[in-house]
N, C-alpha and C. Protein backbone atom coordinates (compact mmCIF):
# COMPACT_ATOMS: atom_id res chain seq x y z
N UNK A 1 0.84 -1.16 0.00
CA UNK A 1 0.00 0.00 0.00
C UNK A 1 0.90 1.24 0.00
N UNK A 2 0.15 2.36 -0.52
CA UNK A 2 1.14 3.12 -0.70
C UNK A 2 0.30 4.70 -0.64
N UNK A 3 0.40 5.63 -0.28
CA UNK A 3 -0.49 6.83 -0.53
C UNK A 3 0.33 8.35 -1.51
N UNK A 4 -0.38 8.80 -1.66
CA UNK A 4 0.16 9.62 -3.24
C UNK A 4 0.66 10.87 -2.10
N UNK A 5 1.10 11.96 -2.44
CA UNK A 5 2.15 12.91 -1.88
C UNK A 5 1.01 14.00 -1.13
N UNK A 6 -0.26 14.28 -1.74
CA UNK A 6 -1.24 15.15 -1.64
C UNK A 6 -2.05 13.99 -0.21
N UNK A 7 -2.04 12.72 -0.19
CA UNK A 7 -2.61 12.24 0.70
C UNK A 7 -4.12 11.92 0.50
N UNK A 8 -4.47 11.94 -0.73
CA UNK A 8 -5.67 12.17 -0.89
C UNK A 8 -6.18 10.44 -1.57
N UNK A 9 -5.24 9.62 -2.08
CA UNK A 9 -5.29 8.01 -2.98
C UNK A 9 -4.03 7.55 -1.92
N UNK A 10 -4.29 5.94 -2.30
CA UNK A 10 -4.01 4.98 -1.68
C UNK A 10 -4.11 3.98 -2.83
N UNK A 11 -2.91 3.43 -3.07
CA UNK A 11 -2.76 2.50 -4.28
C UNK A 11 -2.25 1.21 -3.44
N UNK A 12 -3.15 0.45 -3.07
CA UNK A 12 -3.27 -1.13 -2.85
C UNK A 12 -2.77 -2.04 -4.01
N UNK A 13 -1.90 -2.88 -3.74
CA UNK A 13 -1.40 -3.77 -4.73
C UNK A 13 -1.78 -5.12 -4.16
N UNK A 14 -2.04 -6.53 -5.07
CA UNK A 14 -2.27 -7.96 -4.09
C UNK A 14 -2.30 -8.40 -5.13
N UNK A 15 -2.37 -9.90 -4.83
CA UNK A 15 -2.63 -11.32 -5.52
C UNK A 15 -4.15 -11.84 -5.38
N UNK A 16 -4.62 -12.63 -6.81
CA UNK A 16 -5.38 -13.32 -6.75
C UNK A 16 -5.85 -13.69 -6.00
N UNK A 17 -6.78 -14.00 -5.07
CA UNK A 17 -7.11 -15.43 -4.01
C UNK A 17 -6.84 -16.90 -4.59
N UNK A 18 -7.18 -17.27 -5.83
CA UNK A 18 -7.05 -18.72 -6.27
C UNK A 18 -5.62 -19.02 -6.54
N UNK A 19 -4.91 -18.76 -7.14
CA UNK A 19 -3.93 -18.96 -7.85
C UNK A 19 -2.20 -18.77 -7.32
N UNK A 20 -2.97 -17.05 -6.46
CA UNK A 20 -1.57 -16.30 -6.29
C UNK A 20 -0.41 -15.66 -7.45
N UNK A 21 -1.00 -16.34 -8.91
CA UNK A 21 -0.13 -16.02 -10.42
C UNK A 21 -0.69 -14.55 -10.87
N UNK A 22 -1.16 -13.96 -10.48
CA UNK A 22 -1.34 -12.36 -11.12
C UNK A 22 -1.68 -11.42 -10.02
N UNK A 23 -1.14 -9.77 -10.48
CA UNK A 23 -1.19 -9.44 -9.32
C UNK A 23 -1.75 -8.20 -9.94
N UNK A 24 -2.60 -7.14 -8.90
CA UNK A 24 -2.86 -6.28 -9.38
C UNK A 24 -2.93 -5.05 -8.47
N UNK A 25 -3.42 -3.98 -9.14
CA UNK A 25 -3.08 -2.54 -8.29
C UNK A 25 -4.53 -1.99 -8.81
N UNK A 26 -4.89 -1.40 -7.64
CA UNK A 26 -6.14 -0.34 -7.18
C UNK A 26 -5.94 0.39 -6.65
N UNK A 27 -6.41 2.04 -7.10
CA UNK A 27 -6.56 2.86 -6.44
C UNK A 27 -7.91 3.35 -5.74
N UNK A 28 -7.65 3.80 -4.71
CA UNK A 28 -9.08 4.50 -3.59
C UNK A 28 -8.88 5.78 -2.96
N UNK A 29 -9.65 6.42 -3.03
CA UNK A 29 -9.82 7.66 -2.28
C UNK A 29 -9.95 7.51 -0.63
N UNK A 30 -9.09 8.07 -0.14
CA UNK A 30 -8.83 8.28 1.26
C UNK A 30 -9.90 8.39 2.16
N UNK A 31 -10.78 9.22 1.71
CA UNK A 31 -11.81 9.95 2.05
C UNK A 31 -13.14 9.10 2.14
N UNK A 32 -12.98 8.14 1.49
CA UNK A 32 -14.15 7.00 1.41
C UNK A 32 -14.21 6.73 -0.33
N UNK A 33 -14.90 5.70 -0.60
CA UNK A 33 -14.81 5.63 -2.19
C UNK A 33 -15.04 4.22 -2.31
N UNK A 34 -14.95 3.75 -3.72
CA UNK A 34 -14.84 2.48 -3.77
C UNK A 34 -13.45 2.61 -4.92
N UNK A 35 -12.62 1.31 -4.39
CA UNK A 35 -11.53 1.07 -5.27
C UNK A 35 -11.28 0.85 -6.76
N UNK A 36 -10.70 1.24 -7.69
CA UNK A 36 -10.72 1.26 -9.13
C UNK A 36 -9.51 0.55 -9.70
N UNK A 37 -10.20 -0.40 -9.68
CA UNK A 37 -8.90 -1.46 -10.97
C UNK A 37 -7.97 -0.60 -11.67
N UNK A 38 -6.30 0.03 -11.51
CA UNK A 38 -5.84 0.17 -12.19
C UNK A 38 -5.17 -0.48 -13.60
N UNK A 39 -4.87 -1.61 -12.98
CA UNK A 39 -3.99 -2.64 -13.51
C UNK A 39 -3.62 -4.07 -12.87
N UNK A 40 -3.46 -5.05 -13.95
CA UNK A 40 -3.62 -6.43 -13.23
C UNK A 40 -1.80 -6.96 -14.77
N UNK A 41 -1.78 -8.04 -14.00
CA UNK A 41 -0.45 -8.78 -14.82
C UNK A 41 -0.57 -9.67 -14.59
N UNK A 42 0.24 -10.71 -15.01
CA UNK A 42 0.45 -12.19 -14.46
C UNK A 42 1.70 -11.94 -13.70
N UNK A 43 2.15 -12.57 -12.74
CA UNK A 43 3.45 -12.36 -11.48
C UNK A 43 3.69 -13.58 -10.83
N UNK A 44 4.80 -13.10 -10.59
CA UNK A 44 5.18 -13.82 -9.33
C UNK A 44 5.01 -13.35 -7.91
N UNK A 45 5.69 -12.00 -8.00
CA UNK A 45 5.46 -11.23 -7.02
C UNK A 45 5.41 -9.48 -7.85
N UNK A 46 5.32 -8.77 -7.02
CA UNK A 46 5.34 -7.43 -7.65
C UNK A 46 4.73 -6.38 -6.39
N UNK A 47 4.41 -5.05 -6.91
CA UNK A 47 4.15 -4.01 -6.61
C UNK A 47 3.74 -2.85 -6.89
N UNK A 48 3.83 -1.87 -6.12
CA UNK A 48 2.99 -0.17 -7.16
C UNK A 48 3.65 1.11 -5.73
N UNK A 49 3.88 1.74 -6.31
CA UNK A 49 3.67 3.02 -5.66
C UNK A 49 3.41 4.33 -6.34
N UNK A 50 3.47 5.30 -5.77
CA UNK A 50 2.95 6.63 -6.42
C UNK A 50 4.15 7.47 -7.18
N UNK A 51 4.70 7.74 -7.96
CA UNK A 51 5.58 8.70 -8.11
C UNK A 51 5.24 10.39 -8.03
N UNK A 52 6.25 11.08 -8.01
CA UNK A 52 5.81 12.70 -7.90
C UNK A 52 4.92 13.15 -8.19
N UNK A 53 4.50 13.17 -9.73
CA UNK A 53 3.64 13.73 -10.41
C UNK A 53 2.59 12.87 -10.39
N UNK A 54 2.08 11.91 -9.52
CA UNK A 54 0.80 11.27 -9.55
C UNK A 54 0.31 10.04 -9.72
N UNK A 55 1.76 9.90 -10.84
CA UNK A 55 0.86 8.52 -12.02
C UNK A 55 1.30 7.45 -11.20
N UNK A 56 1.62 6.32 -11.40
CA UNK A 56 1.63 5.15 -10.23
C UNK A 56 2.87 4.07 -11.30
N UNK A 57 4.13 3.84 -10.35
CA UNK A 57 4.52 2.95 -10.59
C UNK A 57 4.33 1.53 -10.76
N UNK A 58 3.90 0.74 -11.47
CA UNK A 58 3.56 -0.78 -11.27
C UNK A 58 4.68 -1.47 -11.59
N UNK A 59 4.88 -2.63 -11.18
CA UNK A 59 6.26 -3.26 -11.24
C UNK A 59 6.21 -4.65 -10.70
N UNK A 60 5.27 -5.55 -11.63
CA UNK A 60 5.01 -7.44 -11.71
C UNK A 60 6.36 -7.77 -11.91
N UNK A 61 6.74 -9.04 -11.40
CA UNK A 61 8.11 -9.92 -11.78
C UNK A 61 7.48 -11.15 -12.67
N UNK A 62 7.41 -11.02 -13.34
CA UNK A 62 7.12 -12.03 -14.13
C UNK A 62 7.35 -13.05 -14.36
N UNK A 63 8.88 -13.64 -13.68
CA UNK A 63 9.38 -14.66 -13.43
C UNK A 63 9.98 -14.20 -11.85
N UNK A 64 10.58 -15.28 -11.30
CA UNK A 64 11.31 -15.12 -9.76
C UNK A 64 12.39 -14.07 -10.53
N UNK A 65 13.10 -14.17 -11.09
CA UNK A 65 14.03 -12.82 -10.99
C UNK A 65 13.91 -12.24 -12.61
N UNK A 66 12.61 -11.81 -12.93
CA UNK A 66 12.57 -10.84 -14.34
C UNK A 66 11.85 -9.79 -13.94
N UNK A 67 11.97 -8.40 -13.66
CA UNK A 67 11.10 -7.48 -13.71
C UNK A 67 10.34 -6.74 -14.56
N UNK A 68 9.08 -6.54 -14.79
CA UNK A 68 8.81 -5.89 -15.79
C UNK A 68 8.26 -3.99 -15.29
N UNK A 69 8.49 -3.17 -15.53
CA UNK A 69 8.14 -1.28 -15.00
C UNK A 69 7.19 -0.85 -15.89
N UNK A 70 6.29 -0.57 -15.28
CA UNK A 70 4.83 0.17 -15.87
C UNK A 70 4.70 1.27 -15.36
N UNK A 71 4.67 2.16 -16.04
CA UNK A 71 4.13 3.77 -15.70
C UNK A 71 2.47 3.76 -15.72
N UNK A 72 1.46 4.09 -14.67
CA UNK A 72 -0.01 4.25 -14.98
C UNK A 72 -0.15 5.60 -14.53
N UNK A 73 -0.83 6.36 -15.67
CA UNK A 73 -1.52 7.98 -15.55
C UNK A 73 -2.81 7.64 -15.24
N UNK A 74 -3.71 6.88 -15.40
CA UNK A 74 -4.45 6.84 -15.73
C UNK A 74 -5.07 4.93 -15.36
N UNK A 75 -6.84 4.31 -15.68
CA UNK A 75 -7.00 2.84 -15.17
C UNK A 75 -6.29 3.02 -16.57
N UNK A 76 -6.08 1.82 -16.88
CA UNK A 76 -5.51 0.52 -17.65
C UNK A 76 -4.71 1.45 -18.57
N UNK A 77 -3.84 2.37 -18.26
CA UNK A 77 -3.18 2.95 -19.19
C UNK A 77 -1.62 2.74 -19.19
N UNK A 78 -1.45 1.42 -18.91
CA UNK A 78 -0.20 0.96 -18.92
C UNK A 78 0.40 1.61 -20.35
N UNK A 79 1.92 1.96 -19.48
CA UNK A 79 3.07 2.72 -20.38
C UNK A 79 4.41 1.92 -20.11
N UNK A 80 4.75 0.98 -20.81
CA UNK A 80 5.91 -0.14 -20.57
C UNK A 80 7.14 1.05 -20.27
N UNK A 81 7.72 1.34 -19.19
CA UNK A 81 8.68 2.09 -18.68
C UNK A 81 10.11 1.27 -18.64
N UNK A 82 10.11 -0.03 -18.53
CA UNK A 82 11.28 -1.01 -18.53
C UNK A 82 11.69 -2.04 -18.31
N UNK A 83 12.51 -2.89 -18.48
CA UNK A 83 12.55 -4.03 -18.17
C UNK A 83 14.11 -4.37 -17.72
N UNK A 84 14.33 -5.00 -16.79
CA UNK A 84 15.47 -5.46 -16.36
C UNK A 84 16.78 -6.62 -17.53
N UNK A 85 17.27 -6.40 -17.96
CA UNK A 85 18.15 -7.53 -19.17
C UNK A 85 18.23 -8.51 -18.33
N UNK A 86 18.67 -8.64 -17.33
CA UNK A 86 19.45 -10.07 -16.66
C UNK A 86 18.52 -10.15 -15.24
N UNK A 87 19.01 -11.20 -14.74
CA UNK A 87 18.46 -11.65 -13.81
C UNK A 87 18.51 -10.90 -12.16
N UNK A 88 17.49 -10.06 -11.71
CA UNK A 88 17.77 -8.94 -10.54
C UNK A 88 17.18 -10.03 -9.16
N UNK A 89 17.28 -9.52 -8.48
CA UNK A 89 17.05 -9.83 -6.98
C UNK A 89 16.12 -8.85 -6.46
N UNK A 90 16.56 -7.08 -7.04
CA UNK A 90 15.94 -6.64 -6.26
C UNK A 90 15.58 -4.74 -7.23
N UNK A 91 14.76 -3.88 -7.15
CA UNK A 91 14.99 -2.78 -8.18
C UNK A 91 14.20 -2.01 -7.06
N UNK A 92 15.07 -0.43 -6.84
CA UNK A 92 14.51 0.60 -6.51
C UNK A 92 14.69 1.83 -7.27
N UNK A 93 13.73 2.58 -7.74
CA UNK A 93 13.44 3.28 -9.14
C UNK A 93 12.57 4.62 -8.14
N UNK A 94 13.48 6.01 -8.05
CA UNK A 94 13.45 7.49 -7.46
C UNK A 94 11.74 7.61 -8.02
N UNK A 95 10.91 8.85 -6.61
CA UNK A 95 10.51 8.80 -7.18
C UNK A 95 10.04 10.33 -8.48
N UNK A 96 11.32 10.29 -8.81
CA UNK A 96 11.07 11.44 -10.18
C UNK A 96 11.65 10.55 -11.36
N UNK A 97 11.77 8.78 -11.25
CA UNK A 97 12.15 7.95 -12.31
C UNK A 97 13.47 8.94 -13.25
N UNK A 98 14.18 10.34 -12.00
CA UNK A 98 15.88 10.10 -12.96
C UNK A 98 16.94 8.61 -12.16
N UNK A 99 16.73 8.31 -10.98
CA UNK A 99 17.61 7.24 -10.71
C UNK A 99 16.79 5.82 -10.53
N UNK A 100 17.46 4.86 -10.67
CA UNK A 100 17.25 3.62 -10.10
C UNK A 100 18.24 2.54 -9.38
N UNK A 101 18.05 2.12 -8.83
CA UNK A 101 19.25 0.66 -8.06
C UNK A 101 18.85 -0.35 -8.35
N UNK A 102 19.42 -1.24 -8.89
CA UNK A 102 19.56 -2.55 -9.27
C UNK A 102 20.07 -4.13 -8.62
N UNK A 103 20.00 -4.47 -7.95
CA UNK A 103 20.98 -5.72 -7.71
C UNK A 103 20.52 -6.81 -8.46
N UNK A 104 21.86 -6.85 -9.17
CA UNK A 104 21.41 -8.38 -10.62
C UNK A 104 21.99 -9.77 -9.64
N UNK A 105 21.68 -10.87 -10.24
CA UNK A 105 22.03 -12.01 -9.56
C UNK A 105 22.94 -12.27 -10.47
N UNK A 106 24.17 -12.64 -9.91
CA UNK A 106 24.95 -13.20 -11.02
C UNK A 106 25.63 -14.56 -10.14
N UNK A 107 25.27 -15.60 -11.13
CA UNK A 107 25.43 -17.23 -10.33
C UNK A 107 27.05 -17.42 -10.17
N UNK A 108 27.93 -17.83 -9.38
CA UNK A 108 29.30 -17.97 -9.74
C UNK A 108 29.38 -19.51 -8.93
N UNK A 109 29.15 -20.42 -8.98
CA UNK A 109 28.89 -21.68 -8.74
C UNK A 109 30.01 -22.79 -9.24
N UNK A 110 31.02 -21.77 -9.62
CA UNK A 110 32.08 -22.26 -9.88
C UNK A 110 33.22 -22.01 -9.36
N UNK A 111 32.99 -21.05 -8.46
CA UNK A 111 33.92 -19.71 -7.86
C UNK A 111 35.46 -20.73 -7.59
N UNK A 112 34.73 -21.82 -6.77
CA UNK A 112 36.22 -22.40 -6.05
C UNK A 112 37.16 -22.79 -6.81
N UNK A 113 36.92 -22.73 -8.28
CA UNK A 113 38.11 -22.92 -9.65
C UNK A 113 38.61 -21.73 -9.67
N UNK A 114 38.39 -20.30 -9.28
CA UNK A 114 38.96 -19.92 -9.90
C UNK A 114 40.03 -19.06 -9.16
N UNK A 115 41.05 -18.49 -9.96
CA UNK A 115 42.24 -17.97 -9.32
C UNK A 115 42.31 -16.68 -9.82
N UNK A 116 43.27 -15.51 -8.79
CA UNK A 116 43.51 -14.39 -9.13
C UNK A 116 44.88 -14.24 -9.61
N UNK A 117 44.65 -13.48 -10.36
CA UNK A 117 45.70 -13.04 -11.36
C UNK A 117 46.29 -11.80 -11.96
N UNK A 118 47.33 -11.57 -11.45
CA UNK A 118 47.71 -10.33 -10.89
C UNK A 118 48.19 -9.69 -12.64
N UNK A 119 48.13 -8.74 -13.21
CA UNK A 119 48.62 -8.27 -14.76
C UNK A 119 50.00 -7.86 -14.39
């Protein structure tokens, strides 16, 4: 859950009841209201929050370590914002979307072969 900067919405993110495979984000008015389907995906896990100017980050993993970044202005007005190349663990994305942090997984399951080597 997450509330917008003005305090006025509350963007709820969750899973299915049956399945747990898709996840989705609603927004509600603070004030009383009923909640409005922004956006739904298929997931593993995922999330939403508000950025500066309003519109709502969404951000399904689509696999255990693939992320997919949705910009929403608007219900169902998904704007594909990005996708991770390799395999992450974990993504935190400012919220004026100029920075982001990344931690990629990178497997080294071989490590104990290998040696350092000085140039």
């Amino acid at each position: 859950m997450d509330a917008d900067r003005p305090g006025q919405h509350l963007a709820v993110s969750g899973w299915n009841a049956g399945t747990f495979d898709s996840i989705g984000v609603a927004v509600m008015p603070t004030d009383g209201g009923a909640p409005v389907m922004w956006a739904t995906g298929a997931a593993e896990q995922g999330g939403a929050h508000f950025l500066d100017d309003g519109s709502i980050l969404f951000a399904p993993w689509d696999t255990p370590e693939s992320i997919q970044l949705y910009r929403l202005r608007t219900p169902g007005s998904l704007e594909r914002f990005g996708a991770a190349p390799r395999p992450v663990a974990g993504v935190s994305v400012s919220d004026d979307l100029k920075r982001a942090a990344v931690l990629e997984v990178s497997y080294h399951g071989d490590a104990y072969m290998s040696s350092i080597v000085r140039p």
